[in-house]
Protein backbone atom coordinates (compact mmCIF):
# COMPACT_ATOMS: atom_id res chain seq x y z
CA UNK A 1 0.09 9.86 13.06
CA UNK A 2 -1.89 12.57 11.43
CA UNK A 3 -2.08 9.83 7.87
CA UNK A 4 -4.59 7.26 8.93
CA UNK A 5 -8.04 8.07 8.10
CA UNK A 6 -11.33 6.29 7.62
CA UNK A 7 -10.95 5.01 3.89
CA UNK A 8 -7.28 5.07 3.74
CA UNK A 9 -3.68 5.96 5.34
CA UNK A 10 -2.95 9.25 3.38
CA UNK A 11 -1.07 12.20 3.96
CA UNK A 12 2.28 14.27 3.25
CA UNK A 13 5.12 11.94 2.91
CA UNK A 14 8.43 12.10 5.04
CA UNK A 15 5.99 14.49 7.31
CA UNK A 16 2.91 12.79 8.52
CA UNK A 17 4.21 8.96 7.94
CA UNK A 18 7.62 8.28 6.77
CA UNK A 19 9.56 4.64 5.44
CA UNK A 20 9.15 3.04 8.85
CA UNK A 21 5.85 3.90 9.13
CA UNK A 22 5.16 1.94 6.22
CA UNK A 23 7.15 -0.99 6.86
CA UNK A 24 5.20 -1.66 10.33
CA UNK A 25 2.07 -1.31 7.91
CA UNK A 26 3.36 -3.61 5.79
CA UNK A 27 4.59 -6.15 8.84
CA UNK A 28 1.27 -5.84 10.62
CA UNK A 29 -1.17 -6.12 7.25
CA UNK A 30 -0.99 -9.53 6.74
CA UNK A 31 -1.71 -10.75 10.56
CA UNK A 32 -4.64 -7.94 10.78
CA UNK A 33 -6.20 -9.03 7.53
CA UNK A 34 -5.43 -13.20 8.24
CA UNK A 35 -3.94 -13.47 4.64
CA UNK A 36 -0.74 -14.71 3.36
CA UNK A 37 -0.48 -12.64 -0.32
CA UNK A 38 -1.22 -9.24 -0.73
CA UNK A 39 -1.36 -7.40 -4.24
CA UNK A 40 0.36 -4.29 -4.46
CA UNK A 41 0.65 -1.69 -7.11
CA UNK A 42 1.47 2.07 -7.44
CA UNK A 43 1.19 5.20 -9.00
CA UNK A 44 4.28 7.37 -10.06
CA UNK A 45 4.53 9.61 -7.44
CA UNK A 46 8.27 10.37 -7.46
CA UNK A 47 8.33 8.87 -3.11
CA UNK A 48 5.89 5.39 -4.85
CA UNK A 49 9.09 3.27 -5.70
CA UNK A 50 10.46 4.01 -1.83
CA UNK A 51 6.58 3.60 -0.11
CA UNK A 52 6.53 0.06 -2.26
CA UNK A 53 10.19 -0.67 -1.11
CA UNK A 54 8.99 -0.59 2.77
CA UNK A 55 5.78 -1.99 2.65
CA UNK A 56 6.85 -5.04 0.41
CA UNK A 57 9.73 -5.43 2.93
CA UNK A 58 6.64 -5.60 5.82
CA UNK A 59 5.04 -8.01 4.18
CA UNK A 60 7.64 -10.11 2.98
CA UNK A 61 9.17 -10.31 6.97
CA UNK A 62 6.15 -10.76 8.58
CA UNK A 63 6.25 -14.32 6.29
CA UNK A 64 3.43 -13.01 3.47
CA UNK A 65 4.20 -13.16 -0.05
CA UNK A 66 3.81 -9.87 -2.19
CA UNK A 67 2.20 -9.90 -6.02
CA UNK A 68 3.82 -6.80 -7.72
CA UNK A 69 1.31 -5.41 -10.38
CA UNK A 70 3.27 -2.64 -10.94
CA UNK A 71 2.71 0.79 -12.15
CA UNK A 72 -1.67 0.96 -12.03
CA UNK A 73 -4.43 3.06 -11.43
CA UNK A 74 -6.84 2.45 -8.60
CA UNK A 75 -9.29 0.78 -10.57
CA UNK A 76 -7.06 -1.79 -12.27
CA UNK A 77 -5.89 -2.65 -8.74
CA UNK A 78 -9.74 -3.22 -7.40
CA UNK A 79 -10.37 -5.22 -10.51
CA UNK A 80 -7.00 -7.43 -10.38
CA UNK A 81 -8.34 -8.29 -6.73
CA UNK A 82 -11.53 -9.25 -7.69
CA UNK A 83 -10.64 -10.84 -10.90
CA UNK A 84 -7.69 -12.70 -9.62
CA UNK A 85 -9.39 -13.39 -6.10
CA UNK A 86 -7.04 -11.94 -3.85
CA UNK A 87 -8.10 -11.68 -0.74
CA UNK A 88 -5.98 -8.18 -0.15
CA UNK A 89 -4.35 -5.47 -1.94
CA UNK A 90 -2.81 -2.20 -1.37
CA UNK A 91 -2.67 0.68 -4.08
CA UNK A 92 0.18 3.21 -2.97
CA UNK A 93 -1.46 6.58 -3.95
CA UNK A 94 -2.59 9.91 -2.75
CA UNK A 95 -5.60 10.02 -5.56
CA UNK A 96 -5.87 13.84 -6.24
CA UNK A 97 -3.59 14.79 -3.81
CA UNK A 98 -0.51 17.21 -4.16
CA UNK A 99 2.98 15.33 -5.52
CA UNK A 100 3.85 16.04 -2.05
CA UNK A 101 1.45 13.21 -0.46
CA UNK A 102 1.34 9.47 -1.05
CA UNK A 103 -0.71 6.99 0.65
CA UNK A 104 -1.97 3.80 0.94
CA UNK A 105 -5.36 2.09 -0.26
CA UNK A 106 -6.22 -1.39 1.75
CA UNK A 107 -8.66 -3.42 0.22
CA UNK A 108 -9.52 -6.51 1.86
């Protein structure tokens, strides 16, 4: 899968990782990070609400709960982490990116 790099999963949506590629994300997060809540907010890339959709179904099957922040920037996500002491978050984004892309942030 041409999306994973080495700071975050990134790349044109419905081309280099699709739905199911982020629900097996989303299903395999919690066990590779050892937590049991993630964070997860997004930007308003028109595919966001359908990337949150999948990976918030991973998560929730794979028995982890999900904390919805809701439409955010990057920064608001970090700081919600810190601030709230999450031990793991994921901002759906593409940064500066094309509308085309989407991606996915992991902090941990």
């Amino acid at each position: 899968m041409k999306a994973f790099h080495a700071y975050d999963i990134r790349g044109i949506y419905n081309s280099d990782f699709n739905k199911n590629d982020v629900y097996r994300i989303g299903y395999f997060l919690p066990v590779l990070l050892k937590v049991s809540k993630i964070l997860v907010g997004r930007d308003v890339r028109l595919s966001s609400p359908e990337v949150f959709e999948y990976l918030c179904k991973g998560i929730l099957d794979s028995g982890a709960d999900v904390y919805d922040i809701g439409l955010s920037t990057t920064p608001m996500v970090y700081f919600a982490t810190a601030k709230l002491a999450f031990e793991a978050s994921v901002m759906i984004t593409a940064s500066h990116n094309d509308k085309e892309y989407n991606g996915l942030k992991v902090s941990a």
